[in-house]
N, C-alpha and C. Protein backbone atom coordinates (compact mmCIF):
# COMPACT_ATOMS: atom_id res chain seq x y z
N UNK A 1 11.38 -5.11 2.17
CA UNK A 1 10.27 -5.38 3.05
C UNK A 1 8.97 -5.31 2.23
N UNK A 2 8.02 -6.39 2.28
CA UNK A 2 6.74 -6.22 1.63
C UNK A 2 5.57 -5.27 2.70
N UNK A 3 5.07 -4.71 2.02
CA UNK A 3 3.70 -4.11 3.05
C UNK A 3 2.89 -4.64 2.37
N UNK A 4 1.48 -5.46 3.18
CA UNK A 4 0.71 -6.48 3.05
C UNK A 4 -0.17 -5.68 3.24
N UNK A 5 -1.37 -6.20 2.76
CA UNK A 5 -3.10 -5.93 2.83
C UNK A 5 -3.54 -6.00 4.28
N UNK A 6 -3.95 -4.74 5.02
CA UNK A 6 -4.58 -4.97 6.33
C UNK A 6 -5.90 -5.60 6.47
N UNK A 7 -6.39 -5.77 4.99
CA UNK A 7 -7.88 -6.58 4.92
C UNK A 7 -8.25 -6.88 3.79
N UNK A 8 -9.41 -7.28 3.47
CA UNK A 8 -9.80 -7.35 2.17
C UNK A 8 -10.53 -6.24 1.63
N UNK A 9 -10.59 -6.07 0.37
CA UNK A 9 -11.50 -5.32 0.01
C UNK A 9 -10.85 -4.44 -1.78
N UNK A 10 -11.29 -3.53 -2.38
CA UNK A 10 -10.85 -3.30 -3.50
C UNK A 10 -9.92 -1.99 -3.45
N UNK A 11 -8.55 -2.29 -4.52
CA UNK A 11 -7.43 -1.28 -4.28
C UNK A 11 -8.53 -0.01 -4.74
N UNK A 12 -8.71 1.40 -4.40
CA UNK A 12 -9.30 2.19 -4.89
C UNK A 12 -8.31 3.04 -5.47
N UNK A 13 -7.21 3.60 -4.55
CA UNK A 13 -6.56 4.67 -5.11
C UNK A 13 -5.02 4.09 -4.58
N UNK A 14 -3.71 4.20 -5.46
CA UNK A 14 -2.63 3.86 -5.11
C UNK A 14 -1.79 5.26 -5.16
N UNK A 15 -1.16 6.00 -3.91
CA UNK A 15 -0.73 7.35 -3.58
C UNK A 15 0.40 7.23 -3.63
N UNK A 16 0.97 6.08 -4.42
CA UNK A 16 2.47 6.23 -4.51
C UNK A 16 3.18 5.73 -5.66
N UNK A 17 4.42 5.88 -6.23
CA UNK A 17 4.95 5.67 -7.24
C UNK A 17 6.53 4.90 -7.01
N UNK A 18 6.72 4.14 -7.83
CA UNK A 18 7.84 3.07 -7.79
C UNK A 18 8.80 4.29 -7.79
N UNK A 19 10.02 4.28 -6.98
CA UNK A 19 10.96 5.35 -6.74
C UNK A 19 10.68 6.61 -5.10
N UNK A 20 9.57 6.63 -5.08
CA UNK A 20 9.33 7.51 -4.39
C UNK A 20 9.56 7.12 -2.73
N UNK A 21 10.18 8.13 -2.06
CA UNK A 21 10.72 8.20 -0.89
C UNK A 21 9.29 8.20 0.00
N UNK A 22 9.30 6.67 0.94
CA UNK A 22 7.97 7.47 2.04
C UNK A 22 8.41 7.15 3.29
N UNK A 23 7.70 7.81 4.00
CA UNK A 23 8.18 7.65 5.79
C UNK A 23 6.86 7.08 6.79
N UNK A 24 7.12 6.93 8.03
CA UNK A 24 6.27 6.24 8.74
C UNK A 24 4.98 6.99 8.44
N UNK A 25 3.71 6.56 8.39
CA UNK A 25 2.57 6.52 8.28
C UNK A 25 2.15 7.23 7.25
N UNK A 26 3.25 7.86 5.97
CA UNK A 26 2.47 7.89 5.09
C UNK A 26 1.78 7.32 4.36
N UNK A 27 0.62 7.93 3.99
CA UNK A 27 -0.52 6.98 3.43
C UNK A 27 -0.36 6.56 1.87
N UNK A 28 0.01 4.94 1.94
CA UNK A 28 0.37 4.81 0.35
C UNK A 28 -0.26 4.19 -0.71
N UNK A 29 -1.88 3.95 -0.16
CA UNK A 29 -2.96 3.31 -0.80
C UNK A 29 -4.41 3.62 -0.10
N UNK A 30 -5.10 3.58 -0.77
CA UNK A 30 -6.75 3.60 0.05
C UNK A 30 -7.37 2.33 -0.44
N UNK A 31 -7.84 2.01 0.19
CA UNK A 31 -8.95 0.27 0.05
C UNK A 31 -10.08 0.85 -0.13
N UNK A 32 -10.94 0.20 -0.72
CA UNK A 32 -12.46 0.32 -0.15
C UNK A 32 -13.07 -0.62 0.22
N UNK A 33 -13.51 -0.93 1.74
CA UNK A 33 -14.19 -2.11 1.74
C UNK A 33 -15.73 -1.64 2.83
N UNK A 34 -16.95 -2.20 1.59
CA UNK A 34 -18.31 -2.60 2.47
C UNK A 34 -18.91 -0.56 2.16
N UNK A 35 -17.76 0.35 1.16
CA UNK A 35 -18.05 1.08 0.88
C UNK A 35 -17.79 2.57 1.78
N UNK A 36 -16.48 1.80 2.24
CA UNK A 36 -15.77 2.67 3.37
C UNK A 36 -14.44 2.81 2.85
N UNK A 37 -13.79 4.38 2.80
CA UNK A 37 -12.33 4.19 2.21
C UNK A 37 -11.45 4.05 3.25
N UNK A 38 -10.14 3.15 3.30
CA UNK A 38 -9.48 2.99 4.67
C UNK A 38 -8.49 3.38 4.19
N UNK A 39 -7.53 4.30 4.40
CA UNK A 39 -6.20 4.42 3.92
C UNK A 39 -5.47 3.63 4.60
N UNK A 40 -4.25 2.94 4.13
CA UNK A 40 -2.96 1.98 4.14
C UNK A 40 -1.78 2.81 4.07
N UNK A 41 -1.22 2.78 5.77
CA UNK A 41 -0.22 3.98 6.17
C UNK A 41 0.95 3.12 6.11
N UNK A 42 2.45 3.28 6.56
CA UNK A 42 3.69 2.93 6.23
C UNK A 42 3.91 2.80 7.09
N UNK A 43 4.40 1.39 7.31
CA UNK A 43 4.87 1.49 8.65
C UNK A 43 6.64 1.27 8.99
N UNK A 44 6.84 2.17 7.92
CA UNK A 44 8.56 2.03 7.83
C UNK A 44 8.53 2.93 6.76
N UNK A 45 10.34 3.54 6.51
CA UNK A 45 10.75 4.78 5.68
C UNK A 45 11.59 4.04 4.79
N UNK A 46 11.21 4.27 3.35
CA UNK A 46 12.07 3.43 2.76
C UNK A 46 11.35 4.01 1.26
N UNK A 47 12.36 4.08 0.36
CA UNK A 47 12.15 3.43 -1.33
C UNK A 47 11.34 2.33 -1.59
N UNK A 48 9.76 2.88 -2.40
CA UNK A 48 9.33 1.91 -3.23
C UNK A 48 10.16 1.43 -4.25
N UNK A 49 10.23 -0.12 -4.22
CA UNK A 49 10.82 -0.84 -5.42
C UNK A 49 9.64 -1.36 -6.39
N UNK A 50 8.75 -1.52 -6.03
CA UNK A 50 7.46 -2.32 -6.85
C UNK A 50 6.65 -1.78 -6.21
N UNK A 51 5.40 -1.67 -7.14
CA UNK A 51 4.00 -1.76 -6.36
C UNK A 51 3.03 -3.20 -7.22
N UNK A 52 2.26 -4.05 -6.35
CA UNK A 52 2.36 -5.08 -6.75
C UNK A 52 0.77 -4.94 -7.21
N UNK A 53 -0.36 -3.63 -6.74
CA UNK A 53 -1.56 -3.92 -6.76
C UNK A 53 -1.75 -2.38 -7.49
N UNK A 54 -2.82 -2.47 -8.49
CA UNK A 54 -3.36 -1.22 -9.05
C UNK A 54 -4.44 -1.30 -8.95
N UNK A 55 -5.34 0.38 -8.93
CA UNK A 55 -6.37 0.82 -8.67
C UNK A 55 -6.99 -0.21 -9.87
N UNK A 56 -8.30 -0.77 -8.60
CA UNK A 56 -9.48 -2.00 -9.44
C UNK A 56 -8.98 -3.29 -8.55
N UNK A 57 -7.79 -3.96 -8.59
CA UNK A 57 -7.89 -4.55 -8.31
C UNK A 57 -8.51 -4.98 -6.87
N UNK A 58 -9.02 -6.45 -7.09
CA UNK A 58 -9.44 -7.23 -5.89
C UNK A 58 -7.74 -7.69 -4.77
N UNK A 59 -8.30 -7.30 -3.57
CA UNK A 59 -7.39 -7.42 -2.67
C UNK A 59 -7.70 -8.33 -1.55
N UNK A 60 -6.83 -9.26 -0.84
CA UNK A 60 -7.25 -10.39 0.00
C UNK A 60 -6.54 -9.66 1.20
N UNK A 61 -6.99 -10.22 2.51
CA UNK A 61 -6.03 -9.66 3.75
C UNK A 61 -4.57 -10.45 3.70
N UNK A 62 -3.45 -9.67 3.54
CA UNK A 62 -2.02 -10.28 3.94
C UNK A 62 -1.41 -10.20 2.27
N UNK A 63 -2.49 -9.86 1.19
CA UNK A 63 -1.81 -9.73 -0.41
C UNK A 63 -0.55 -8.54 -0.25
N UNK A 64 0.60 -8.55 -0.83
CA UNK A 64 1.46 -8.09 -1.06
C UNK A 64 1.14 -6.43 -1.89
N UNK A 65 1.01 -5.20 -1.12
CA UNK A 65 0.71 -4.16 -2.11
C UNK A 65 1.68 -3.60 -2.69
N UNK A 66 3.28 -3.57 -2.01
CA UNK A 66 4.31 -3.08 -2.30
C UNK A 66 5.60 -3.70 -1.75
N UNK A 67 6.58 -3.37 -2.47
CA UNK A 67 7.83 -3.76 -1.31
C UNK A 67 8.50 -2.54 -1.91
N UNK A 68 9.43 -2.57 -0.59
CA UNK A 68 9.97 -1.16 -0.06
C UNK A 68 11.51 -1.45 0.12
N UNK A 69 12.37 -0.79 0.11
CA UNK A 69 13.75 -0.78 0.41
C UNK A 69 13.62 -0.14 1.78
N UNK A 70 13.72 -0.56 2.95
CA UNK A 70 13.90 0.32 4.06
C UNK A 70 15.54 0.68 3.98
N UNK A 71 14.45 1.93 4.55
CA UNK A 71 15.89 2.98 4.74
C UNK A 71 15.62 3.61 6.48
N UNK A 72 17.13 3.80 7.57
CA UNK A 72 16.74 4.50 8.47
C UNK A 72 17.10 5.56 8.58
């Protein structure tokens, strides 16, 4: 499963690591946009396989930040 960009704006901080186990709404990125940090929660429990965006980068709404192995 990919988890997508809820908006635009710049990756600030990425709270997770390829391997790592997360569950519903943990928070697995912060954005900053217009100078506001928004954290990017999970909306499924599963193994990161990739993370596709690192802190700096420019982010579009619907960009790919991670994909996940769901697990239930």
């Amino acid at each position: 499963m990919e988890m997508k960009s809820p908006m635009t704006g710049t990756m600030y901080k990425v709270e997770v690591s390829v391997g790592d186990h997360i569950t519903v709404n943990d928070v697995c990125f912060i954005l900053e946009s217009m100078k506001m940090e928004i954290p990017v929660q999970a909306e499924r429990q599963g193994k990161v396989i990739s993370i596709e965006k690192i802190e700096g980068d420019f982010v579009q709404e619907g960009d790919v930040l991670l994909v996940l192995e769901v697990t239930e």
